[in-house]
C-alpha atoms as a PDB file:
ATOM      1  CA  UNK A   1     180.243  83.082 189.748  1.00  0.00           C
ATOM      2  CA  UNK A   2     179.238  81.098 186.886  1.00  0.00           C
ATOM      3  CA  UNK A   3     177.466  77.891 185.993  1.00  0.00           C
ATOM      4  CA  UNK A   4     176.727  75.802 182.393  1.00  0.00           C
ATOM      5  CA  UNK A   5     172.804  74.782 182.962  1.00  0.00           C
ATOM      6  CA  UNK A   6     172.406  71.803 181.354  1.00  0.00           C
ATOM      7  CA  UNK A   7     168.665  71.154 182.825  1.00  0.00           C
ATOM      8  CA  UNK A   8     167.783  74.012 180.491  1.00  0.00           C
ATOM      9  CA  UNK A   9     167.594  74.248 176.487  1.00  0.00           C
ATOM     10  CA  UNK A  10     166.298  77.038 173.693  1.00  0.00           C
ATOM     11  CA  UNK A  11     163.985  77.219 171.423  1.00  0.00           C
ATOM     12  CA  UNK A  12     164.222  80.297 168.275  1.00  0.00           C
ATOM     13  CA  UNK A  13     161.073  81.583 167.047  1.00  0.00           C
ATOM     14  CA  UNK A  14     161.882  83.744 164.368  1.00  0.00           C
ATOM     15  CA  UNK A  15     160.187  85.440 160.986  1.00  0.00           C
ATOM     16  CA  UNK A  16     157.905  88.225 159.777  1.00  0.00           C
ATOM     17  CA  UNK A  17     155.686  87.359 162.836  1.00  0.00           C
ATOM     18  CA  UNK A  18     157.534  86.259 165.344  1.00  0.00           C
ATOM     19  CA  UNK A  19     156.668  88.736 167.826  1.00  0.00           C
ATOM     20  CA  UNK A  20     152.800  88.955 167.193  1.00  0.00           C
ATOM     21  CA  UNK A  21     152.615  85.310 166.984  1.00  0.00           C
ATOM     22  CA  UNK A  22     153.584  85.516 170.526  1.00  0.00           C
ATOM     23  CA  UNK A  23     152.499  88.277 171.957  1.00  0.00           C
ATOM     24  CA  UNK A  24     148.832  86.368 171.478  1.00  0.00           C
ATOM     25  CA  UNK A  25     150.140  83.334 172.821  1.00  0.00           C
ATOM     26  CA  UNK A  26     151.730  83.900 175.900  1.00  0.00           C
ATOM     27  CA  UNK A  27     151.864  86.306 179.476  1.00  0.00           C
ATOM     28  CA  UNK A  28     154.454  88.625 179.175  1.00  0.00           C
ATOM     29  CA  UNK A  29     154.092  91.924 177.042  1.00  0.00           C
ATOM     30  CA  UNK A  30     156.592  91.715 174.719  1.00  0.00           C
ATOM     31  CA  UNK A  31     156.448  95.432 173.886  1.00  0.00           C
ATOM     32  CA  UNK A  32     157.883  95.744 177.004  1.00  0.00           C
ATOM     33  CA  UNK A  33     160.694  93.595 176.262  1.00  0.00           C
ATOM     34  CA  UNK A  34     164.425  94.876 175.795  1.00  0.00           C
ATOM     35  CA  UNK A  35     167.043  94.470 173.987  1.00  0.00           C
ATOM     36  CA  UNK A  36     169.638  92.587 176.538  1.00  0.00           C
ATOM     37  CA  UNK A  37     167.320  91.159 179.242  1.00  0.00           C
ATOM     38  CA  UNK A  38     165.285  88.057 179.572  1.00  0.00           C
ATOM     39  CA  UNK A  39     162.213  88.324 180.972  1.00  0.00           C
ATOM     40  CA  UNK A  40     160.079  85.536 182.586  1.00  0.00           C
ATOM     41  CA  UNK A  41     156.811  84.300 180.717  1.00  0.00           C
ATOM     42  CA  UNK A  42     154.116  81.469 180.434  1.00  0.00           C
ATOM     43  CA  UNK A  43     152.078  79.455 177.610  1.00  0.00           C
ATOM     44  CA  UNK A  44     149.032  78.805 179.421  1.00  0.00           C
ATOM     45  CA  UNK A  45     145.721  76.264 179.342  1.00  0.00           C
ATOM     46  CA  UNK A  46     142.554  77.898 178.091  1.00  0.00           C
ATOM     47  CA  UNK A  47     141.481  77.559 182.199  1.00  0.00           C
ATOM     48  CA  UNK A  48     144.702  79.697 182.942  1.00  0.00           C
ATOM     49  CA  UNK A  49     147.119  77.081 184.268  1.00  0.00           C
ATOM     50  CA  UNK A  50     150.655  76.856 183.157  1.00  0.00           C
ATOM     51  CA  UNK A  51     151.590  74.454 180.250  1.00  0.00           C
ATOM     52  CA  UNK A  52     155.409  75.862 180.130  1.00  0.00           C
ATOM     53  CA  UNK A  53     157.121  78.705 181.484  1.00  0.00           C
ATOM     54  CA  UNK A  54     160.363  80.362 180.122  1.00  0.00           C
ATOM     55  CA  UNK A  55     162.853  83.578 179.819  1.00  0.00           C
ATOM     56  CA  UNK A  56     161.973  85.768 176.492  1.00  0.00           C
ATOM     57  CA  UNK A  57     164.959  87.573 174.982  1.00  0.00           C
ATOM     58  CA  UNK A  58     165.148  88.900 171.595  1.00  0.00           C
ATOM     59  CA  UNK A  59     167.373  87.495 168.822  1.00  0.00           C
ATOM     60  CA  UNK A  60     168.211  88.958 165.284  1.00  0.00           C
ATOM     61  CA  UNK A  61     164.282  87.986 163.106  1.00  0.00           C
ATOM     62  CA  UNK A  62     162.859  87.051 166.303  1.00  0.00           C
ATOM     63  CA  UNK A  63     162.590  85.882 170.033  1.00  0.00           C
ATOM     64  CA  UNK A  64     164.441  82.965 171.639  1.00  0.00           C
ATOM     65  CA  UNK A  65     162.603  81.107 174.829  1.00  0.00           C
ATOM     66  CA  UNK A  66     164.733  79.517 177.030  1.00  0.00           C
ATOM     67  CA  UNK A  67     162.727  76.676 178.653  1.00  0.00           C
ATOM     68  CA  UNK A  68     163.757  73.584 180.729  1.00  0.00           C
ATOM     69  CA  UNK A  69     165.404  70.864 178.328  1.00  0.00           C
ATOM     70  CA  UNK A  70     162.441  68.195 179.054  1.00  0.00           C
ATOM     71  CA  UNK A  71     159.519  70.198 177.826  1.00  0.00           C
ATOM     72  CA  UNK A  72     161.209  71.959 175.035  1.00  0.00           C
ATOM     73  CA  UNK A  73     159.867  69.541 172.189  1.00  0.00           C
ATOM     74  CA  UNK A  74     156.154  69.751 173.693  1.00  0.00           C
ATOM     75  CA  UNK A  75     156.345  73.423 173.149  1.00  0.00           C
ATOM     76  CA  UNK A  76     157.920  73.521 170.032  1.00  0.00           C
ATOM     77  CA  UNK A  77     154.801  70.677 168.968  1.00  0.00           C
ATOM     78  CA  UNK A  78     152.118  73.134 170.865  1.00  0.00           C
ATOM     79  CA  UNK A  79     153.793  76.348 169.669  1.00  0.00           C
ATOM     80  CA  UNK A  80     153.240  74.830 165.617  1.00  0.00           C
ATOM     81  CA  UNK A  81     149.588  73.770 166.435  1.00  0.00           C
ATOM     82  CA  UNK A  82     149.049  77.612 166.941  1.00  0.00           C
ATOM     83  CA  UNK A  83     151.117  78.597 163.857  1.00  0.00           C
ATOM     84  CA  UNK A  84     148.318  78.146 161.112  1.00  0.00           C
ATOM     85  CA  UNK A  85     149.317  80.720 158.702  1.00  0.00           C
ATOM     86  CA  UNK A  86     151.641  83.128 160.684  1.00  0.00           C
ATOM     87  CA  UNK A  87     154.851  83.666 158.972  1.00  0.00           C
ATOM     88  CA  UNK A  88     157.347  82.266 161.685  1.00  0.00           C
ATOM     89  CA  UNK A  89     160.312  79.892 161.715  1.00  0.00           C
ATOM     90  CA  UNK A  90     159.941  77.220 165.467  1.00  0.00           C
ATOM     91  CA  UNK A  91     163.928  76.093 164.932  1.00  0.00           C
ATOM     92  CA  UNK A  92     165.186  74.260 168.590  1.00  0.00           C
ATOM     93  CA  UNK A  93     169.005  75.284 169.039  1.00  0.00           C
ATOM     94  CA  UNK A  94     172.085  73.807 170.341  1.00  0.00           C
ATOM     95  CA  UNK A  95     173.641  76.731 171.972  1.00  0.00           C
ATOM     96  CA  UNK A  96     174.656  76.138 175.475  1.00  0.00           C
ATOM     97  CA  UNK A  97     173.093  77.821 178.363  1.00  0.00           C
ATOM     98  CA  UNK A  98     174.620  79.847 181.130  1.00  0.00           C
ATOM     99  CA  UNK A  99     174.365  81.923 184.236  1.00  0.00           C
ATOM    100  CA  UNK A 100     176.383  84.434 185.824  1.00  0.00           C
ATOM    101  CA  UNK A 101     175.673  85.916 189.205  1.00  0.00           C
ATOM    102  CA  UNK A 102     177.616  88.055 192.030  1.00  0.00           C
ATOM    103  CA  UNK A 103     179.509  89.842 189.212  1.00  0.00           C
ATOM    104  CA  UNK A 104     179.951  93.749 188.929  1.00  0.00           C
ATOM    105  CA  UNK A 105     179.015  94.017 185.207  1.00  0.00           C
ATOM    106  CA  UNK A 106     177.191  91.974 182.717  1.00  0.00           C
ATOM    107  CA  UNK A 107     179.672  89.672 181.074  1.00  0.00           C
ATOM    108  CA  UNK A 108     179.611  90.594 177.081  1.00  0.00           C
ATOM    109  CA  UNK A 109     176.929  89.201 175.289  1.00  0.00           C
ATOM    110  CA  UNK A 110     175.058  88.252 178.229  1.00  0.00           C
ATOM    111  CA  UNK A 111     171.683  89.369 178.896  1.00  0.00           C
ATOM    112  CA  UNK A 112     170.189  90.482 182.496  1.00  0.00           C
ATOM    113  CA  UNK A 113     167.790  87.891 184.043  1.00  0.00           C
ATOM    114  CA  UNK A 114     164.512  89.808 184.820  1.00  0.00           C
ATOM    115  CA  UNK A 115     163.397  87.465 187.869  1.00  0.00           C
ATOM    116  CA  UNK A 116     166.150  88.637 189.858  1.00  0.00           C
ATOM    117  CA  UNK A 117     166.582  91.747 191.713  1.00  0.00           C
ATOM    118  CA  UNK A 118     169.965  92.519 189.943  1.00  0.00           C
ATOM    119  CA  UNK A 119     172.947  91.586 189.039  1.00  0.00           C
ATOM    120  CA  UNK A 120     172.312  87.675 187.068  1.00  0.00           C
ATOM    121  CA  UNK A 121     172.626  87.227 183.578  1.00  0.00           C
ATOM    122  CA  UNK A 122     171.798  84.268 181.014  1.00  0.00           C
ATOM    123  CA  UNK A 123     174.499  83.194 178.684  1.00  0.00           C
ATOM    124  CA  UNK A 124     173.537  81.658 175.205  1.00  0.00           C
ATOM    125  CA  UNK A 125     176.102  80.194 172.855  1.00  0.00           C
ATOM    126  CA  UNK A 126     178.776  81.645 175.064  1.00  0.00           C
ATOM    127  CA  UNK A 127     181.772  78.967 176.304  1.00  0.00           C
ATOM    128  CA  UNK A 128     180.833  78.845 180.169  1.00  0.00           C
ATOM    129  CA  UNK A 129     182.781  76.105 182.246  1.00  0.00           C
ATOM    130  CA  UNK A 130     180.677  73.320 184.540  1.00  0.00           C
ATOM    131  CA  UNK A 131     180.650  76.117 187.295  1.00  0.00           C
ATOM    132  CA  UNK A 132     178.568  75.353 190.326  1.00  0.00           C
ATOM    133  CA  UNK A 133     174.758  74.585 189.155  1.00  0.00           C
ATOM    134  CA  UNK A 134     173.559  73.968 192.865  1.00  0.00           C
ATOM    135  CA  UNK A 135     175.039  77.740 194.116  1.00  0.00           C
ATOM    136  CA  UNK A 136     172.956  78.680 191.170  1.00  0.00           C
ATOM    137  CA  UNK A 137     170.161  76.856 192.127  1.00  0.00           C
ATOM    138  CA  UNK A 138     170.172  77.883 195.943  1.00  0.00           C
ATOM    139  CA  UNK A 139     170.198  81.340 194.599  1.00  0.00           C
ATOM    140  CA  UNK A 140     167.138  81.165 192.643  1.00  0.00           C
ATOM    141  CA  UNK A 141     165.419  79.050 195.370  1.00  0.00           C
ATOM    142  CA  UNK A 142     166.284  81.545 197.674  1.00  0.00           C
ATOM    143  CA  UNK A 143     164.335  84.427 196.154  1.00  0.00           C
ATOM    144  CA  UNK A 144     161.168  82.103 195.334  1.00  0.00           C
ATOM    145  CA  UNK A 145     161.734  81.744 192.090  1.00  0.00           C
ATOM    146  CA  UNK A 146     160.141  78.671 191.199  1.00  0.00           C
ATOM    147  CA  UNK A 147     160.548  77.052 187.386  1.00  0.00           C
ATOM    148  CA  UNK A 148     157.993  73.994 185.489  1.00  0.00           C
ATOM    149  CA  UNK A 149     159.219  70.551 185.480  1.00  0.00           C
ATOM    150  CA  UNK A 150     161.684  71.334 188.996  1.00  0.00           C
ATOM    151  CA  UNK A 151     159.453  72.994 191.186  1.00  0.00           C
ATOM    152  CA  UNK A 152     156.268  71.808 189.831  1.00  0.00           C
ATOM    153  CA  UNK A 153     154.237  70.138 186.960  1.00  0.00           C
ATOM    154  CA  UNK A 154     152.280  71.054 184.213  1.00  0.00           C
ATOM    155  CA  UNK A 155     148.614  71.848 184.349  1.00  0.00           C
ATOM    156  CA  UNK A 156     148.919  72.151 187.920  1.00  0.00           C
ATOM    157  CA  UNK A 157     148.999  75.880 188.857  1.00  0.00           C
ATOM    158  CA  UNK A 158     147.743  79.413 187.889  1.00  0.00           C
ATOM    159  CA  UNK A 159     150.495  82.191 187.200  1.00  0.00           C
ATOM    160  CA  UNK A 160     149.594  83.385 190.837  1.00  0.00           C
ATOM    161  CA  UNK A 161     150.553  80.830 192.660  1.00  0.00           C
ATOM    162  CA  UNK A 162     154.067  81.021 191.381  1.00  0.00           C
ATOM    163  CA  UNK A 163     154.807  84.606 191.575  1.00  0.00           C
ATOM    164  CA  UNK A 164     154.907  85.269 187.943  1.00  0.00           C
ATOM    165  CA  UNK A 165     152.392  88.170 188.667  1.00  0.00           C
ATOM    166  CA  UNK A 166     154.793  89.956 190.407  1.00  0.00           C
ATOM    167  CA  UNK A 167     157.813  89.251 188.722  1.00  0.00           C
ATOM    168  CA  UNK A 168     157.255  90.508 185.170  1.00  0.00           C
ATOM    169  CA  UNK A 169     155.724  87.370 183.892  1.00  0.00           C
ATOM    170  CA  UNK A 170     152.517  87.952 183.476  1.00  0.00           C
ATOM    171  CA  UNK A 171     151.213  91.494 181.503  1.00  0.00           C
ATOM    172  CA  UNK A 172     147.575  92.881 182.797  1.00  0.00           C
ATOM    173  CA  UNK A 173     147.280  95.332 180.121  1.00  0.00           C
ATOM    174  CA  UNK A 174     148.534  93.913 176.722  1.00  0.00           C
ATOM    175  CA  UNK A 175     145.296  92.308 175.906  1.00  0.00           C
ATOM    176  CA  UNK A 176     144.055  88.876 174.913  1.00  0.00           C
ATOM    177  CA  UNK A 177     146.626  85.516 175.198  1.00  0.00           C
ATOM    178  CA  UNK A 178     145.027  82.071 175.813  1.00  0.00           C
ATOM    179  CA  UNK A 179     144.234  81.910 179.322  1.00  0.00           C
ATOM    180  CA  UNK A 180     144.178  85.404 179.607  1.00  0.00           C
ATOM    181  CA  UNK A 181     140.548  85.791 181.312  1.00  0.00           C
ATOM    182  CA  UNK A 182     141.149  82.934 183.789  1.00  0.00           C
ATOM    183  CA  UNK A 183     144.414  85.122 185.047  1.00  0.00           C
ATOM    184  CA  UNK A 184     142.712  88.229 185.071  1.00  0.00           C
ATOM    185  CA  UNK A 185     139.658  87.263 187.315  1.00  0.00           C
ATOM    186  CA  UNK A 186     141.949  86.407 189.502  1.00  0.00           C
ATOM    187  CA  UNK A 187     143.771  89.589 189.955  1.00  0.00           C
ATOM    188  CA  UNK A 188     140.848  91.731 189.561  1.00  0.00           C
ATOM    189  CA  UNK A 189     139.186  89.349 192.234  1.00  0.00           C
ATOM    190  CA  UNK A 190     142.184  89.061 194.629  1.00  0.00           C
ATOM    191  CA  UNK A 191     141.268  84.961 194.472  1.00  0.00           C
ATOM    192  CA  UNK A 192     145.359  83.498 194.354  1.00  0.00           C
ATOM    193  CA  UNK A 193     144.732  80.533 196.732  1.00  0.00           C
ATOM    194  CA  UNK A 194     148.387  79.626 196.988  1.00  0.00           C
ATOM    195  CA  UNK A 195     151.552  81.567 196.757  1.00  0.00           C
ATOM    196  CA  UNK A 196     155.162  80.255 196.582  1.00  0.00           C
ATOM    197  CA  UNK A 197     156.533  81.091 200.140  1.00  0.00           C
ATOM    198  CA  UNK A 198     160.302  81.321 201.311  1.00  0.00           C
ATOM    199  CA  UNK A 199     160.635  79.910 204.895  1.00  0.00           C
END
């Protein structure tokens, strides 16, 4: 199954420091990151709540973040605030977003969608018809995987609260990224106070 995802839109950070830039920005680890996956990740408040969440892949001179269409001029204006002298390119794109699911191999070009257990992919750029957008949806809702502006608002929870601790998104080893202490307390502490729950 397939569906275009018009709710969501990408952003292309790209240059000589691309990847540092944001590796001291955000959760994830991106030395971790592969080529052909996505991988879930967060910008966050100094006091450790989420400003934006997105999917991390890697593009040729660079990363592309794949965020929901609403909030991706915000974090292209609060990625530049941090940009000061780094050598990086903030460019928003135009290419279409997809999703494939239920399929036996990874449609070319696709990349594998890191939230799930297996088998879903994110399409950029590719030609994917109107599909079915709520299947997708149910999917995702299914497996508690909850994303900013649908499932909840800005400035409103930790990391924790949304699983992104336990799905990839969040890296307890790389080091510093704004919010970073906040986050780590709370692991170290055991102190999530909500959790995303399937019923």
């Amino acid at each position: 199954m397939s569906a275009r995802l018009s709710d969501r839109a990408t952003l292309h950070v790209t240059g000589a420091d691309a990847e540092p830039f944001l590796q001291n920005l955000v959760t994830a680890d991106l030395d971790a990151l592969a080529p052909g996956e996505a991988r879930p990740a967060a910008l966050l408040t100094p006091q450790g709540k989420i400003l934006f969440d997105f999917l991390l892949s890697r593009i040729d001179d660079g990363l592309r973040l794949d965020v929901a269409t609403g909030a991706r001029g915000d974090l292209a204006k609060r990625l530049a605030l941090y940009k000061l002298r780094a050598k990086v390119t903030i460019t928003p794109s135009d290419e279409p977003v997809g999703a494939f699911w239920e399929t036996s191999e990874a449609p070319a070009g696709a990349v594998a969608d890191r939230r799930f257990p297996s088998s879903v992919y994110r399409s950029y750029g590719m030609d994917v018809d109107e599909g079915d957008p709520a299947a997708f949806e149910a999917l995702r809702l299914s497996l508690g995987i909850a994303e900013a502006e649908r499932d909840f608002p800005a400035s409103d929870v930790f990391p924790h609260d949304v699983l992104l601790d336990q799905n990839g998104g969040v890296s307890f080893r790389k080091g510093c990224y704004v919010g970073q202490e906040v986050v780590s307390r709370m692991q170290h502490r055991g102190t999530a106070r909500r959790r995303v729950m399937v019923l």
